[in-house]
N, C-alpha and C. Protein backbone atom coordinates (compact mmCIF):
# COMPACT_ATOMS: atom_id res chain seq x y z
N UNK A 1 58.18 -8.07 55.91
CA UNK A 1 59.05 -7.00 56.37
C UNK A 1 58.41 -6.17 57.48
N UNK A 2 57.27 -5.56 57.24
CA UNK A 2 56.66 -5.57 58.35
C UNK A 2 57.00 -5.98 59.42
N UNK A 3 56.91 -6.92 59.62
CA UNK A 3 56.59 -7.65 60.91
C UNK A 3 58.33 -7.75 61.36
N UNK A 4 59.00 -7.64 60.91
CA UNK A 4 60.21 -7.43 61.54
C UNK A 4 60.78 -6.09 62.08
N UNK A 5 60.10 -5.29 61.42
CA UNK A 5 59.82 -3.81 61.74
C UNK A 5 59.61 -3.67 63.32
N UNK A 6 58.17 -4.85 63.71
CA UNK A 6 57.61 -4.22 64.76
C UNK A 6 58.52 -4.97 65.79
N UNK A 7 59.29 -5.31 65.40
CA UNK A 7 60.22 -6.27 66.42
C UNK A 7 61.28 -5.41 66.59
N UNK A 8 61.62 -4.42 66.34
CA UNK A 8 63.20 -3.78 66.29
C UNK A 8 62.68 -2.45 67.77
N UNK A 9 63.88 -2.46 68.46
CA UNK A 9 63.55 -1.32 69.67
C UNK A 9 63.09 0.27 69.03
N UNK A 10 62.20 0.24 70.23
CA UNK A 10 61.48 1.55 69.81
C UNK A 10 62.98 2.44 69.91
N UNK A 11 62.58 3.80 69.32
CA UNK A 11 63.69 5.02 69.72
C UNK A 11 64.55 5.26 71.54
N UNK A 12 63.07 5.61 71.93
CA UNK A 12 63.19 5.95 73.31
C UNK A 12 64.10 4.79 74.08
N UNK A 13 63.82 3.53 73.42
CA UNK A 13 64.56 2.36 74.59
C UNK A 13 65.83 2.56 74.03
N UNK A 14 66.49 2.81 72.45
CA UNK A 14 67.57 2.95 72.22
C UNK A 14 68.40 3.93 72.81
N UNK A 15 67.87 5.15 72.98
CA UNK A 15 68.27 6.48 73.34
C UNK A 15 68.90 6.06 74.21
N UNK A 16 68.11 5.70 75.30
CA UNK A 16 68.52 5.64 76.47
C UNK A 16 69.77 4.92 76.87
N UNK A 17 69.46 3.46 76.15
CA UNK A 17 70.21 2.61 76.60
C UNK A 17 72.07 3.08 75.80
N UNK A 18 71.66 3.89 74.72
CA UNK A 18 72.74 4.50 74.18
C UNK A 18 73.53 5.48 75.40
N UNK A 19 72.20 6.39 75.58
CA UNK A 19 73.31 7.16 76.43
C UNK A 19 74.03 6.54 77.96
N UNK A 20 73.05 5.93 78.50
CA UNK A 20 73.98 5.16 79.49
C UNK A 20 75.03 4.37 79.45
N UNK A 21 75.49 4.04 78.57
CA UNK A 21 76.60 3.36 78.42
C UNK A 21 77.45 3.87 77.03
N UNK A 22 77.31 5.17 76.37
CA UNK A 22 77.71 5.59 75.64
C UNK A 22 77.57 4.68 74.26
N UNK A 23 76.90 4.25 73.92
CA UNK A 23 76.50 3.68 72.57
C UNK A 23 76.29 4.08 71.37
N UNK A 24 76.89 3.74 70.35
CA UNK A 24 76.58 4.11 68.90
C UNK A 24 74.64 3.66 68.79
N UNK A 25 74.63 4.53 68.03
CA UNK A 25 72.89 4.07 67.27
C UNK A 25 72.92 2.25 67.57
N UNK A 26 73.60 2.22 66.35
CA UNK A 26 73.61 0.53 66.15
C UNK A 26 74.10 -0.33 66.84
N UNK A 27 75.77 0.17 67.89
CA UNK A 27 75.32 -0.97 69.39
C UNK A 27 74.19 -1.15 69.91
N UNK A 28 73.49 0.45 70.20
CA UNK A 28 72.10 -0.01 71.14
C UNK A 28 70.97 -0.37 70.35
N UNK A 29 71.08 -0.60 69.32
CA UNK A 29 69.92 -1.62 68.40
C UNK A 29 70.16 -2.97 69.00
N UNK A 30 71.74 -3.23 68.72
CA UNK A 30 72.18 -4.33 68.71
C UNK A 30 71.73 -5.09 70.26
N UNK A 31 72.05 -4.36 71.15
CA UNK A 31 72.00 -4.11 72.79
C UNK A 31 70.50 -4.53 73.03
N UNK A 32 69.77 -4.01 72.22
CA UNK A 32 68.41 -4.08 72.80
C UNK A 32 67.43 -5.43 72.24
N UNK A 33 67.67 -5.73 70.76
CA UNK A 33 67.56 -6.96 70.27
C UNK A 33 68.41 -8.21 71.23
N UNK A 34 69.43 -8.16 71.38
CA UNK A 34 69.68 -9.39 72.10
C UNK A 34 69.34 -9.37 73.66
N UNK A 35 69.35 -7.91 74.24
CA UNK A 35 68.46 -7.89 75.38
C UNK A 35 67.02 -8.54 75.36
N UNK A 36 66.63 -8.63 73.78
CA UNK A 36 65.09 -9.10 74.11
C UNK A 36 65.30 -10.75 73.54
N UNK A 37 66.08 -10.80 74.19
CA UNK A 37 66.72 -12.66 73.62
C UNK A 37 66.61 -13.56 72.01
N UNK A 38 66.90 -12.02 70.93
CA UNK A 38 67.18 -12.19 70.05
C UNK A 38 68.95 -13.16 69.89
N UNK A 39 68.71 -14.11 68.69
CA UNK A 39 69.93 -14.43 68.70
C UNK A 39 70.90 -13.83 67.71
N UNK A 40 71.93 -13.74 67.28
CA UNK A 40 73.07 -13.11 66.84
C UNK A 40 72.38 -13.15 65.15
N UNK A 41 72.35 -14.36 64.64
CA UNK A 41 71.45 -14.57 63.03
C UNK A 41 70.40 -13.71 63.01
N UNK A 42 69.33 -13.45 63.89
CA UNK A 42 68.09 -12.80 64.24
C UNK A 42 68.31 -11.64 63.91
N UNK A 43 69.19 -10.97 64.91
CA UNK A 43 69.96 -9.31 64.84
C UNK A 43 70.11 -9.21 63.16
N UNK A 44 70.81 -10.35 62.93
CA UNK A 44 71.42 -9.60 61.68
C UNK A 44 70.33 -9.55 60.46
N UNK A 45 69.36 -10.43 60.76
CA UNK A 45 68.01 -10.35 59.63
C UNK A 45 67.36 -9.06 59.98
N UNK A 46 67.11 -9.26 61.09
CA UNK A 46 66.50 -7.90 61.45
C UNK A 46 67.01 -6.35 60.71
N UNK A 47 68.28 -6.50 61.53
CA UNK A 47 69.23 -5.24 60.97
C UNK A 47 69.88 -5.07 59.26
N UNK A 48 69.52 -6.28 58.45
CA UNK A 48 70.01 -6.54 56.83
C UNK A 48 71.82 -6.33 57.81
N UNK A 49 72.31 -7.12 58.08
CA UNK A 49 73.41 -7.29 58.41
C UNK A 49 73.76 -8.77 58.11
N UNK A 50 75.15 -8.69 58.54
CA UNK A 50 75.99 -10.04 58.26
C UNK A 50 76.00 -10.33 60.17
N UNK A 51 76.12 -11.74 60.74
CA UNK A 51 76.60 -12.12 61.83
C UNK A 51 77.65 -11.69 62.60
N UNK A 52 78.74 -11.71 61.18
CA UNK A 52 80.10 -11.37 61.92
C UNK A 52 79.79 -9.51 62.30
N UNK A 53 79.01 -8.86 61.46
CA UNK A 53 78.84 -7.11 61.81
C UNK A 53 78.63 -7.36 63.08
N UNK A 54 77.18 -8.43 63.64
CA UNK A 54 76.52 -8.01 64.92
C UNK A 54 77.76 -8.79 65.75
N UNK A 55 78.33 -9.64 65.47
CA UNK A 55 79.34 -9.96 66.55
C UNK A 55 80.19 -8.75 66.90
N UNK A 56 80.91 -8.34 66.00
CA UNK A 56 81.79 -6.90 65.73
C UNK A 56 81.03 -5.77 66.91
N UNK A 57 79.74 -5.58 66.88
CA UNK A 57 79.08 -4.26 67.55
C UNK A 57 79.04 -5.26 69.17
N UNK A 58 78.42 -6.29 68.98
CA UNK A 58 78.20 -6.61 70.32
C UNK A 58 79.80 -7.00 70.92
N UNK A 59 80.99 -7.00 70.37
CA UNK A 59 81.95 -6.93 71.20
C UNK A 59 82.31 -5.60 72.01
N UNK A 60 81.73 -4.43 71.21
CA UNK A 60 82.12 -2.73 71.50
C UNK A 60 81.06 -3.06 72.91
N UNK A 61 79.74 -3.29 72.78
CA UNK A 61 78.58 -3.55 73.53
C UNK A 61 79.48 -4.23 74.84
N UNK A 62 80.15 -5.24 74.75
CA UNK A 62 80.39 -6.10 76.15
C UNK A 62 81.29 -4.95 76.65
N UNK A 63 82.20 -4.45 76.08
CA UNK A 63 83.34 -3.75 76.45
C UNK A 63 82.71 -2.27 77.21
N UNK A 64 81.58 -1.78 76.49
CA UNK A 64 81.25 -0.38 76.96
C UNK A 64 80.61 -0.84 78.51
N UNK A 65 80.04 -1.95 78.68
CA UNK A 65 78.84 -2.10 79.93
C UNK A 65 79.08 -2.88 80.46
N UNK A 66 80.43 -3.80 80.52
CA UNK A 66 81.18 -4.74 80.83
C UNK A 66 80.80 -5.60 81.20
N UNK A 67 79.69 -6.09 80.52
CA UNK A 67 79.99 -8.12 80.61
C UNK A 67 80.18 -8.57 79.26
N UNK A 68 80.36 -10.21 79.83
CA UNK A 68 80.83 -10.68 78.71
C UNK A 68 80.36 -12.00 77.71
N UNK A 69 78.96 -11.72 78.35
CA UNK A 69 78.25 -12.76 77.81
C UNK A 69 76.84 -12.21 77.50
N UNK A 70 76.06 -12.72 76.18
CA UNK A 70 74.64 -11.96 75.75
C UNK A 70 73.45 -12.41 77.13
N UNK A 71 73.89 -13.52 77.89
CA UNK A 71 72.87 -13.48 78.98
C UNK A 71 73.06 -12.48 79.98
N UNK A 72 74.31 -12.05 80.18
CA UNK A 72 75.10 -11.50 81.24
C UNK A 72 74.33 -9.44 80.29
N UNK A 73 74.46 -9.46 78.99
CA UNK A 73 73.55 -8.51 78.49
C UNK A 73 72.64 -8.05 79.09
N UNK A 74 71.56 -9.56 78.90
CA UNK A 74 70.32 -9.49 78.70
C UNK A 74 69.80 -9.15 80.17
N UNK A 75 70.01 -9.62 81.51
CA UNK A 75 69.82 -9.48 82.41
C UNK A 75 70.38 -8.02 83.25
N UNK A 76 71.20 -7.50 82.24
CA UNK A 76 71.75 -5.90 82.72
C UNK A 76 70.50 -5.03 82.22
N UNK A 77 70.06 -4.76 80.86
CA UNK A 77 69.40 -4.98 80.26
C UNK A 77 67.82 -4.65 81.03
N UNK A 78 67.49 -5.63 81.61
CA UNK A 78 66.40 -6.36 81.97
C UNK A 78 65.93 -5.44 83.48
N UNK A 79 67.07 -4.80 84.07
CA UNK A 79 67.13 -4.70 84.98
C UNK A 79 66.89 -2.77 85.12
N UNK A 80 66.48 -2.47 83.62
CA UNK A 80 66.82 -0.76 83.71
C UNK A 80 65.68 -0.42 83.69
């Protein structure tokens, strides 16, 4: 458990990435795990979630920052 701990976004990267695009807590968890080319199963171990939850948040996620694909994410993402 640990070690999945140290894998989850620090505060500061969430904050941020929350407030720029208006994000719940848990989009920009979500936002920032698949920004770090986590996959959708990953998120949800990470987060004690179900797949379909992180699908559910990362649809709010495409819609708030408008793309529409987790590479199309990851490279927005990548770029802040």
């Amino acid at each position: 458990k640990s070690l999945d701990r140290m894998q989850l976004p620090k505060p500061e990267e969430r904050a941020l990435i929350a407030g720029l695009f208006d994000l719940s807590a848990t989009e920009a968890r979500v936002a920032t795990l698949i920004g770090q080319g986590k996959s959708v199963v990953e998120v949800a171990s990470l987060l004690s979630s179900s797949p379909g939850t992180v699908r559910n948040h990362l649809k709010a996620v495409f819609e708030k920052t408008g793309v529409t694909r987790q590479g199309e994410l990851a490279a927005l993402l990548a770029r802040l």
